[in-house]
PDB file of N, CA and C in Angstrom:
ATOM      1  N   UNK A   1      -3.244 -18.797   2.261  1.00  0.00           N
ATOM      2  CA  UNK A   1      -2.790 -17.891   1.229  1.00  0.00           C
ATOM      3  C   UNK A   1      -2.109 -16.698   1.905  1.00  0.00           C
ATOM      4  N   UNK A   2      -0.859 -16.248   1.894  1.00  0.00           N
ATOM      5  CA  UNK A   2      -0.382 -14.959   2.205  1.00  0.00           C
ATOM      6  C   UNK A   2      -0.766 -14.039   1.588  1.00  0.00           C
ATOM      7  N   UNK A   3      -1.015 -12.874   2.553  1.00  0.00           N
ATOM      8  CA  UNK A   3      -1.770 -11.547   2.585  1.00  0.00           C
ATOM      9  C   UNK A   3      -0.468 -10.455   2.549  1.00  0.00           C
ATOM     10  N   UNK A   4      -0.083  -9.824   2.109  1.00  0.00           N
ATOM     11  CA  UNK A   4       0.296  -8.501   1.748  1.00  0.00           C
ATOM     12  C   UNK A   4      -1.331  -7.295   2.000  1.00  0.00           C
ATOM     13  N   UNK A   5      -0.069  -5.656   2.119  1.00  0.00           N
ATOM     14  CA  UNK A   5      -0.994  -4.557   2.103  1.00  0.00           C
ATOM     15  C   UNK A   5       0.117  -3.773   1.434  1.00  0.00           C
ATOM     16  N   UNK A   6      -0.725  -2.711   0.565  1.00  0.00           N
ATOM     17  CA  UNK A   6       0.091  -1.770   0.406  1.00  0.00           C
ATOM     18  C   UNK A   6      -0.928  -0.451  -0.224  1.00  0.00           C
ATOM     19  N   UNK A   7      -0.156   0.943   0.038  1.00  0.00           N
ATOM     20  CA  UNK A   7      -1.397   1.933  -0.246  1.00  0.00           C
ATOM     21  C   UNK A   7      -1.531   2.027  -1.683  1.00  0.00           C
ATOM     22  N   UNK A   8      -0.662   1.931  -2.426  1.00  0.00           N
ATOM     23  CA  UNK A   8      -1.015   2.540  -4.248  1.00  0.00           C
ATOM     24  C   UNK A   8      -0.989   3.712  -4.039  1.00  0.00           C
ATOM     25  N   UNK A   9      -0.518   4.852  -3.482  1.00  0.00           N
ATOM     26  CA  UNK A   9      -0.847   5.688  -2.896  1.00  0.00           C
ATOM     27  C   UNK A   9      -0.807   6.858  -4.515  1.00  0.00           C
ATOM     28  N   UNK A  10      -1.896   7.058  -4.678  1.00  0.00           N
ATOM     29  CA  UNK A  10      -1.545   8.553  -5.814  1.00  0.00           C
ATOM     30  C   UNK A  10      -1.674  10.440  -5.587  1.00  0.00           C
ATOM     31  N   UNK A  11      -1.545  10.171  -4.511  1.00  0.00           N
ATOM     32  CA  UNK A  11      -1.317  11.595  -3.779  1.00  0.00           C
ATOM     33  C   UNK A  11      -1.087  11.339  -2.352  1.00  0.00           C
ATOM     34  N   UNK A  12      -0.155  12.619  -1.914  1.00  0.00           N
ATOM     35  CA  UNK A  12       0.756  12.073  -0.492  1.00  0.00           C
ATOM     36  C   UNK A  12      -0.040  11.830   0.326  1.00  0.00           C
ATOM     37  N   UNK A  13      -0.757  12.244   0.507  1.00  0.00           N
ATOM     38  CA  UNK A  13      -1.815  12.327   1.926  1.00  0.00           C
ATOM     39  C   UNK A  13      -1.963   9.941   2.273  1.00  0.00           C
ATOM     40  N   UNK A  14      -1.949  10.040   1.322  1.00  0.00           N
ATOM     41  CA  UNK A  14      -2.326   8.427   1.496  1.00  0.00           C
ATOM     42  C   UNK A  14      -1.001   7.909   1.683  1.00  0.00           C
ATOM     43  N   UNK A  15      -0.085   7.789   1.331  1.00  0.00           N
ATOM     44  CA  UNK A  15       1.280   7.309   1.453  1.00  0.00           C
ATOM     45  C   UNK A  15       1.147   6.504   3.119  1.00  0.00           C
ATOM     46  N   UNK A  16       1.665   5.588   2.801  1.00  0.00           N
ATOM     47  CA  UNK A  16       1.511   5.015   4.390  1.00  0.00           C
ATOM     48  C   UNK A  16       0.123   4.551   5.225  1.00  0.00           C
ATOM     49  N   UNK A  17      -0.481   4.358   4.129  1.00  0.00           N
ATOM     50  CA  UNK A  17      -1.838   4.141   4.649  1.00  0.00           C
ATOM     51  C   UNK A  17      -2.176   2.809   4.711  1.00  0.00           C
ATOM     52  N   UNK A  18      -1.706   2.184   4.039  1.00  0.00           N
ATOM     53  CA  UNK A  18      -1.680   0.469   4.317  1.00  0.00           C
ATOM     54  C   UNK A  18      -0.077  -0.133   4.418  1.00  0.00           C
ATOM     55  N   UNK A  19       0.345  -1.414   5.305  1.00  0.00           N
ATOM     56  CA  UNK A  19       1.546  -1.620   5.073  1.00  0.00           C
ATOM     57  C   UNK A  19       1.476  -3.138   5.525  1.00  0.00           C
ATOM     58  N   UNK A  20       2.130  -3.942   5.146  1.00  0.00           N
ATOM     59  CA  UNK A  20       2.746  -5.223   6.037  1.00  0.00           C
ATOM     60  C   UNK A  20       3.925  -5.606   6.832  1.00  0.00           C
ATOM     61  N   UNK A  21       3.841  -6.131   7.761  1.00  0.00           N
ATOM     62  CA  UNK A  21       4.171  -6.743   9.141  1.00  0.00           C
ATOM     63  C   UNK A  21       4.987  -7.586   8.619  1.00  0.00           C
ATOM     64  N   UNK A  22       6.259  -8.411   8.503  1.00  0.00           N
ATOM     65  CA  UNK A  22       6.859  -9.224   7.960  1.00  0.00           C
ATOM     66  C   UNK A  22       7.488  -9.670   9.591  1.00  0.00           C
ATOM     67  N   UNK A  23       6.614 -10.808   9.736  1.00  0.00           N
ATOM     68  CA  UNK A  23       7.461 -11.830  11.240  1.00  0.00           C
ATOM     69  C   UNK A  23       9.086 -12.328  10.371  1.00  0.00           C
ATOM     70  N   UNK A  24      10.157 -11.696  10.488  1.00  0.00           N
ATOM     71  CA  UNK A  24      10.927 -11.822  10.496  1.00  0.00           C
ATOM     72  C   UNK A  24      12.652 -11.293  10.684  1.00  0.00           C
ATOM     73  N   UNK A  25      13.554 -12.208  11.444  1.00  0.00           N
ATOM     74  CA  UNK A  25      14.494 -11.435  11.836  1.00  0.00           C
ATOM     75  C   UNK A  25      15.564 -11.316  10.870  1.00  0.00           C
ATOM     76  N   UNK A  26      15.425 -12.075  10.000  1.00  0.00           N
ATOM     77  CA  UNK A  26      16.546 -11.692   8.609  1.00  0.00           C
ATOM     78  C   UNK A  26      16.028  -9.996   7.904  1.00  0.00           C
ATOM     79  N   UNK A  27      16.696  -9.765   7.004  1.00  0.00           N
ATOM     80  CA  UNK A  27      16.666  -8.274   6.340  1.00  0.00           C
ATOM     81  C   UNK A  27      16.836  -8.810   4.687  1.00  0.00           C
ATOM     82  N   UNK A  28      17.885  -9.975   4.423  1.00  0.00           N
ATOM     83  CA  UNK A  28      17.729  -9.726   3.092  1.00  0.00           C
ATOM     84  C   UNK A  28      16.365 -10.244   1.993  1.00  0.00           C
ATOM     85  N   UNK A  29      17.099  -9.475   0.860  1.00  0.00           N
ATOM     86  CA  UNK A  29      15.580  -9.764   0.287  1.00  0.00           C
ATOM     87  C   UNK A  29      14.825 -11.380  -0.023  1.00  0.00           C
ATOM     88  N   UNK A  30      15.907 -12.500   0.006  1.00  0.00           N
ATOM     89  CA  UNK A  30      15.630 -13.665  -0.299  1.00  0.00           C
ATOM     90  C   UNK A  30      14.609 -14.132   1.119  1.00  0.00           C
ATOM     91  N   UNK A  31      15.283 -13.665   1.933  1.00  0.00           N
ATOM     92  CA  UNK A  31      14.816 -14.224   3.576  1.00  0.00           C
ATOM     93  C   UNK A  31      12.955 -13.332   3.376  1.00  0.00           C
ATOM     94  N   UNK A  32      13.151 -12.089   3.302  1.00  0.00           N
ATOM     95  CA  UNK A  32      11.795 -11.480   2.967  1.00  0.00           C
ATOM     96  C   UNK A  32      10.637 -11.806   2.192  1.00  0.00           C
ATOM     97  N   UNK A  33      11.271 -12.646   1.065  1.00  0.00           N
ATOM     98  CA  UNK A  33      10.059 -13.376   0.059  1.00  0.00           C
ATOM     99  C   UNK A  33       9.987 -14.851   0.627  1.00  0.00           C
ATOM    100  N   UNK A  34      10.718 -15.135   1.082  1.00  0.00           N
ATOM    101  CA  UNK A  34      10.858 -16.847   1.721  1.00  0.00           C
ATOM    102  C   UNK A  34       9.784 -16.171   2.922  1.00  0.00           C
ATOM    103  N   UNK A  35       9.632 -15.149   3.834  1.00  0.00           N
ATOM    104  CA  UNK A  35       8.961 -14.982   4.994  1.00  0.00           C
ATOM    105  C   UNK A  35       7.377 -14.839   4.094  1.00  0.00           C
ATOM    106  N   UNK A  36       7.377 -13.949   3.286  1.00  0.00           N
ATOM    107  CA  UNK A  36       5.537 -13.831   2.746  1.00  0.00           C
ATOM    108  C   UNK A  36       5.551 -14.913   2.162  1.00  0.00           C
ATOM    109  N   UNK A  37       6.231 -15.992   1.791  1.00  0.00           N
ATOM    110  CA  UNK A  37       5.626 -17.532   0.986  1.00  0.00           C
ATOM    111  C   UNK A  37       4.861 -18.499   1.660  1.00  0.00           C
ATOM    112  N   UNK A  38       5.895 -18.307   2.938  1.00  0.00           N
ATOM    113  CA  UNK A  38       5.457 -19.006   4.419  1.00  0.00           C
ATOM    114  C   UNK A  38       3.951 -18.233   5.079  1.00  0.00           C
ATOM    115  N   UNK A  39       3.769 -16.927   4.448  1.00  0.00           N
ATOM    116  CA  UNK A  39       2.466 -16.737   5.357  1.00  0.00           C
ATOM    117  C   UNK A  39       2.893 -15.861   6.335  1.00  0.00           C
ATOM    118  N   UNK A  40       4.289 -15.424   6.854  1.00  0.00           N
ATOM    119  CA  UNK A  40       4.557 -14.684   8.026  1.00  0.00           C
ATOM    120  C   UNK A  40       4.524 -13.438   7.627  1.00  0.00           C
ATOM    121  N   UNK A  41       3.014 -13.031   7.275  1.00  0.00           N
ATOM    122  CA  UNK A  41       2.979 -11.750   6.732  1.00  0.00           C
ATOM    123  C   UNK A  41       1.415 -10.864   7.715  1.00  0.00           C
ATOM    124  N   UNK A  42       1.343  -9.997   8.275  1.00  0.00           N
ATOM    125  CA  UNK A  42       0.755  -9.051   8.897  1.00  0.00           C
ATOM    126  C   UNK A  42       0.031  -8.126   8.103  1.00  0.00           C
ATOM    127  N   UNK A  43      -1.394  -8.158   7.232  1.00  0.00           N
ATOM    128  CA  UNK A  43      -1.608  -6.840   6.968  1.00  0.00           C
ATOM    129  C   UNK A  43      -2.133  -5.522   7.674  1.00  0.00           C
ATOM    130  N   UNK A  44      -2.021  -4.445   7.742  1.00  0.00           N
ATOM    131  CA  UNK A  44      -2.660  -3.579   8.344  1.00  0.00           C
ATOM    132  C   UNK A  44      -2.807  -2.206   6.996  1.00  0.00           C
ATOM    133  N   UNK A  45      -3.890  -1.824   7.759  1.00  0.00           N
ATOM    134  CA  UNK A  45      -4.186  -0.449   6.386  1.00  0.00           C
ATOM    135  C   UNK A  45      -5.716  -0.104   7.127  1.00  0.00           C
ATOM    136  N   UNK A  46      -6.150   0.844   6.452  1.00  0.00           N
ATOM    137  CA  UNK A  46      -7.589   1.281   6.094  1.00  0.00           C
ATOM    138  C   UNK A  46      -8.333   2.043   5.283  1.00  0.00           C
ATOM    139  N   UNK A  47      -9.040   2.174   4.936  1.00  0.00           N
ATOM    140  CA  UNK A  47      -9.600   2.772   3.811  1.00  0.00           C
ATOM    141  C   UNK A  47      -9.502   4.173   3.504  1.00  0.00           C
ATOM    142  N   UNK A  48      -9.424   4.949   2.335  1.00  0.00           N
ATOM    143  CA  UNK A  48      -8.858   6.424   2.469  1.00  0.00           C
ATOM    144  C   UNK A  48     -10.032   6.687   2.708  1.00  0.00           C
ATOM    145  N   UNK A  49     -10.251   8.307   3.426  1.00  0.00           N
ATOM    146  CA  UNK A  49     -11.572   9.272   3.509  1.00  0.00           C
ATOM    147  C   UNK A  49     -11.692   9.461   2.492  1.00  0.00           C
ATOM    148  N   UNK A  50     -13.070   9.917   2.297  1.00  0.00           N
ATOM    149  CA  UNK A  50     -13.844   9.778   1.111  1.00  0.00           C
ATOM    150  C   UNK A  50     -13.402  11.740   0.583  1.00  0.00           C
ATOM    151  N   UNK A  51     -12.596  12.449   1.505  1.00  0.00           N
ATOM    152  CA  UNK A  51     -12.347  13.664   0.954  1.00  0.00           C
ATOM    153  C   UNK A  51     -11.008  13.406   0.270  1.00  0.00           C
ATOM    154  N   UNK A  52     -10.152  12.413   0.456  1.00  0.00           N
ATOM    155  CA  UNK A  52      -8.910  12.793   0.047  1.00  0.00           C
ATOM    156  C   UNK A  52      -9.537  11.516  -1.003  1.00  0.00           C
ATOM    157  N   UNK A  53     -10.893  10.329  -1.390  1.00  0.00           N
ATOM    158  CA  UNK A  53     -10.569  10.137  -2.682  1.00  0.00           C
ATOM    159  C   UNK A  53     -11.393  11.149  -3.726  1.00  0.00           C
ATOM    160  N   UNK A  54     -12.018  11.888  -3.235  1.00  0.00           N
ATOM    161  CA  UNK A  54     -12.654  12.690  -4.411  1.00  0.00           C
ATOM    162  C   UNK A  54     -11.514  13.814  -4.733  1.00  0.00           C
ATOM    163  N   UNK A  55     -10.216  14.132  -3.899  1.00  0.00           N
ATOM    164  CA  UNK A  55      -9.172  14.630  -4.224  1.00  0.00           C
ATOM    165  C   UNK A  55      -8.507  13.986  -5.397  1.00  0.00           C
ATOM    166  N   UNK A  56      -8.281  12.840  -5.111  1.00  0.00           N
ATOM    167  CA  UNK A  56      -7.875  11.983  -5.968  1.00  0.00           C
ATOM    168  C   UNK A  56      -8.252  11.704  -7.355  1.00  0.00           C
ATOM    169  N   UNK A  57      -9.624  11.995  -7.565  1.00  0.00           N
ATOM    170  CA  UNK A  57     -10.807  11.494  -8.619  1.00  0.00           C
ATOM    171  C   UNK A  57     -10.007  13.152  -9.280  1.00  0.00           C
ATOM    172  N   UNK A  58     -10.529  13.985  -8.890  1.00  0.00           N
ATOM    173  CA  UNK A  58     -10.314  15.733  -9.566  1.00  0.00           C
ATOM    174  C   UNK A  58      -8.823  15.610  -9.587  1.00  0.00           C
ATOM    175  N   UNK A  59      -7.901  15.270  -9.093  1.00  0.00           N
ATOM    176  CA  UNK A  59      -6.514  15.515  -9.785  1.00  0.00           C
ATOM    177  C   UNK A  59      -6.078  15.101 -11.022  1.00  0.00           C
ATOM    178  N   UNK A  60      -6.768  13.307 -11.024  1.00  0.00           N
ATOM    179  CA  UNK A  60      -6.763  12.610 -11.977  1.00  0.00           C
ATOM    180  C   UNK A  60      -7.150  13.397 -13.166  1.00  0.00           C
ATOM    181  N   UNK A  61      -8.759  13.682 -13.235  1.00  0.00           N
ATOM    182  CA  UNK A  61      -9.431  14.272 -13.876  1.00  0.00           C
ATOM    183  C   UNK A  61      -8.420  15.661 -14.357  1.00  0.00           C
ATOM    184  N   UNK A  62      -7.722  16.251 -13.707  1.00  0.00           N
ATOM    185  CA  UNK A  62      -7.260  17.505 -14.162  1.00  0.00           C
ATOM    186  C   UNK A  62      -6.014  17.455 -15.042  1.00  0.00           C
ATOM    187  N   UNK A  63      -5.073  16.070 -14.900  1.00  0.00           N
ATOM    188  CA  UNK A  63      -4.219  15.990 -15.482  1.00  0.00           C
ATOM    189  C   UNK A  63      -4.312  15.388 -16.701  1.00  0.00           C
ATOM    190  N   UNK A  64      -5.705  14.501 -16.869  1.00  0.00           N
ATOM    191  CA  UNK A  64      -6.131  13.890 -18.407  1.00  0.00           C
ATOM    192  C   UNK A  64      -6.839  15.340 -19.394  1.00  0.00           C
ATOM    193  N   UNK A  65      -7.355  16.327 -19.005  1.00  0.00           N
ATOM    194  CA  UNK A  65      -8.062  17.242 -19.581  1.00  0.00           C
ATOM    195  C   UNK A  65      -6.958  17.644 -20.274  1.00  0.00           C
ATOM    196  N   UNK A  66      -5.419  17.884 -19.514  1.00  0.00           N
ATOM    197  CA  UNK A  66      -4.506  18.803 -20.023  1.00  0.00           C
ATOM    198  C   UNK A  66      -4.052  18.054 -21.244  1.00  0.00           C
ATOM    199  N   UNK A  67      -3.711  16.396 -20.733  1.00  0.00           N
ATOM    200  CA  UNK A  67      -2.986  16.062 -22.254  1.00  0.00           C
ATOM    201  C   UNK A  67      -3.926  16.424 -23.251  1.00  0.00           C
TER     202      UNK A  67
END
């Protein structure tokens, strides 16, 4: 099964925090989904600190109070 990563990132601090590796020397986008079908996919990432998700939790929280 091909593996993808990606952050979801909802505040900057996380941006770039997970990503995938694509084994391949083409660029366009057909060649790119033909490479993750095949499996030539790399994930790397790690888990956010637990300060930037309780950042996360209270931003959330601050922008539902307002609507």
């Amino acid at each position: 099964m091909p593996q993808t990563a990606g952050s979801d990132s909802h505040i900057p601090e996380t941006i770039g925090s997970a990503y995938t590796i694509i084994e391949n020397d083409e660029a366009s986008v057909d060649d790119i989904i033909e490479a993750i079908r095949k499996g030539l996919t790399v994930p790397f990432g790690k888990g956010i600190p637990l300060i930037l998700r309780i950042k996360k939790i209270w931003s959330l929280s601050a922008k539902s109070s307002i609507c």
